[in-house]
Protein backbone atom coordinates (compact mmCIF):
# COMPACT_ATOMS: atom_id res chain seq x y z
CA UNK A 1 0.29 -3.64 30.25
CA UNK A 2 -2.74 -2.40 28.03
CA UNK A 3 -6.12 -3.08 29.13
CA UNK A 4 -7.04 -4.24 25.55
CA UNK A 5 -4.52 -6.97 26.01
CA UNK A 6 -6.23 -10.30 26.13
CA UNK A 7 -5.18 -12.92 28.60
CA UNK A 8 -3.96 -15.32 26.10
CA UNK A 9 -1.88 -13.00 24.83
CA UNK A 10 -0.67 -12.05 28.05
CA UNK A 11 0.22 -15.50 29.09
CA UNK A 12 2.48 -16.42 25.88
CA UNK A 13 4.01 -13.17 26.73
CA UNK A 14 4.98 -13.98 29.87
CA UNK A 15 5.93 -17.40 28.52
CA UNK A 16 8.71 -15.44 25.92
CA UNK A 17 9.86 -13.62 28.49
CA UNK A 18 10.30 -16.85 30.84
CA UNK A 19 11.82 -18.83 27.65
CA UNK A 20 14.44 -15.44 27.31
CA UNK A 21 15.47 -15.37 30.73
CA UNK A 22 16.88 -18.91 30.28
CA UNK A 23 19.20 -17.82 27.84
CA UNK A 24 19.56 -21.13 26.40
CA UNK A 25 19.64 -21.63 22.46
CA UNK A 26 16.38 -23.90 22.41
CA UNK A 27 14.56 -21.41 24.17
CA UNK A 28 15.26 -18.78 22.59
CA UNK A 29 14.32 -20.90 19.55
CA UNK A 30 10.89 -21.13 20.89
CA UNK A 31 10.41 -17.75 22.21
CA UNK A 32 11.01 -16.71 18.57
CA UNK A 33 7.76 -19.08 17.34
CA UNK A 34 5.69 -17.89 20.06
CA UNK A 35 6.49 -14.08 18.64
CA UNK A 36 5.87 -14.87 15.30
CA UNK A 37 2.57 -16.46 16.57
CA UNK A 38 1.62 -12.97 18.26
CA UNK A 39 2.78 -11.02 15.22
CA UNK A 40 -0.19 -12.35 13.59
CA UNK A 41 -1.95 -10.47 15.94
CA UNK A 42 0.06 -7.56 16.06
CA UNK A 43 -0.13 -6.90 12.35
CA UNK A 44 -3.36 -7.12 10.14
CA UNK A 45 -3.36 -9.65 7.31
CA UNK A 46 -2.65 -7.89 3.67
CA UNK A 47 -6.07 -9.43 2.54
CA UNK A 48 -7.76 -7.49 5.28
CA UNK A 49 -6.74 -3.92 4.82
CA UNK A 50 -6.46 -4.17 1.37
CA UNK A 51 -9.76 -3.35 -1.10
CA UNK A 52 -10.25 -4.09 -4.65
CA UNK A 53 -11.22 -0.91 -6.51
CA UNK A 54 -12.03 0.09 -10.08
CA UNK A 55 -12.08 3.35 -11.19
CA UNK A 56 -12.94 4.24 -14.69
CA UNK A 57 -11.77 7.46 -16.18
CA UNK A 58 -13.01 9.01 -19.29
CA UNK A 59 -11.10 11.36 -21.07
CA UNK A 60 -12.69 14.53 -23.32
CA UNK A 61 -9.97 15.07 -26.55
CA UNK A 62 -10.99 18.29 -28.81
CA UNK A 63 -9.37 17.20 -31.66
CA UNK A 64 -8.61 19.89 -34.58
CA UNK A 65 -11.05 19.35 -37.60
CA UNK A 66 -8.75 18.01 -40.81
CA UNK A 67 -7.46 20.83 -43.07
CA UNK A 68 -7.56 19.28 -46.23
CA UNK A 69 -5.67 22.49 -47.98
CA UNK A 70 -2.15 23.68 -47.25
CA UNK A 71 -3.14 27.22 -47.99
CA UNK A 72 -6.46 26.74 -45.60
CA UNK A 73 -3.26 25.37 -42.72
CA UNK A 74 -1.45 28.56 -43.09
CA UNK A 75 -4.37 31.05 -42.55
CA UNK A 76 -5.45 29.40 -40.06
CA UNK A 77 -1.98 28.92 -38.12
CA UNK A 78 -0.44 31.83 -38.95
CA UNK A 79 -1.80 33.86 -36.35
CA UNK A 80 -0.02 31.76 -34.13
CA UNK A 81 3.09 31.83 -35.73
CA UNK A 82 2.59 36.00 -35.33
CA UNK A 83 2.33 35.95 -31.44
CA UNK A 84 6.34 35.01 -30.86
């Protein structure tokens, strides 16, 4: 076994894998508690691994000035219109 494995956890371990070798339905019935026991263990709670954030993003528009005229539009976009 791990080192980092604690001696509690070791002992309700070996207490599964004494409830599993009986092979009896109401032991395995409580060697499946005593594993969901350890899973708490096993796997870190949501709450702990997950972090509240805000990020705030700002976003820069250049926005066309109004063209008031139809003729002052069509100067102004017709050399694009050129390029294709």
């Amino acid at each position: 076994m791990k080192k980092d494995v604690s001696l509690g956890r070791r002992a309700v371990e070996g207490r599964i894998n004494e409830l599993l070798k009986r092979g009896d339905e109401a032991s395995k019935s409580e060697a499946a508690r005593l594993g969901l026991q350890l899973l708490n263990f096993d796997e870190p709670k949501l709450q702990a691994i997950a972090a509240e954030t805000t990020t705030t993003v700002h976003y820069v528009a250049r926005l066309p000035e109004p063209i008031l005229d139809i003729t002052e539009w069509q100067t102004k976009t017709a050399p694009l219109l050129d390029k294709k």
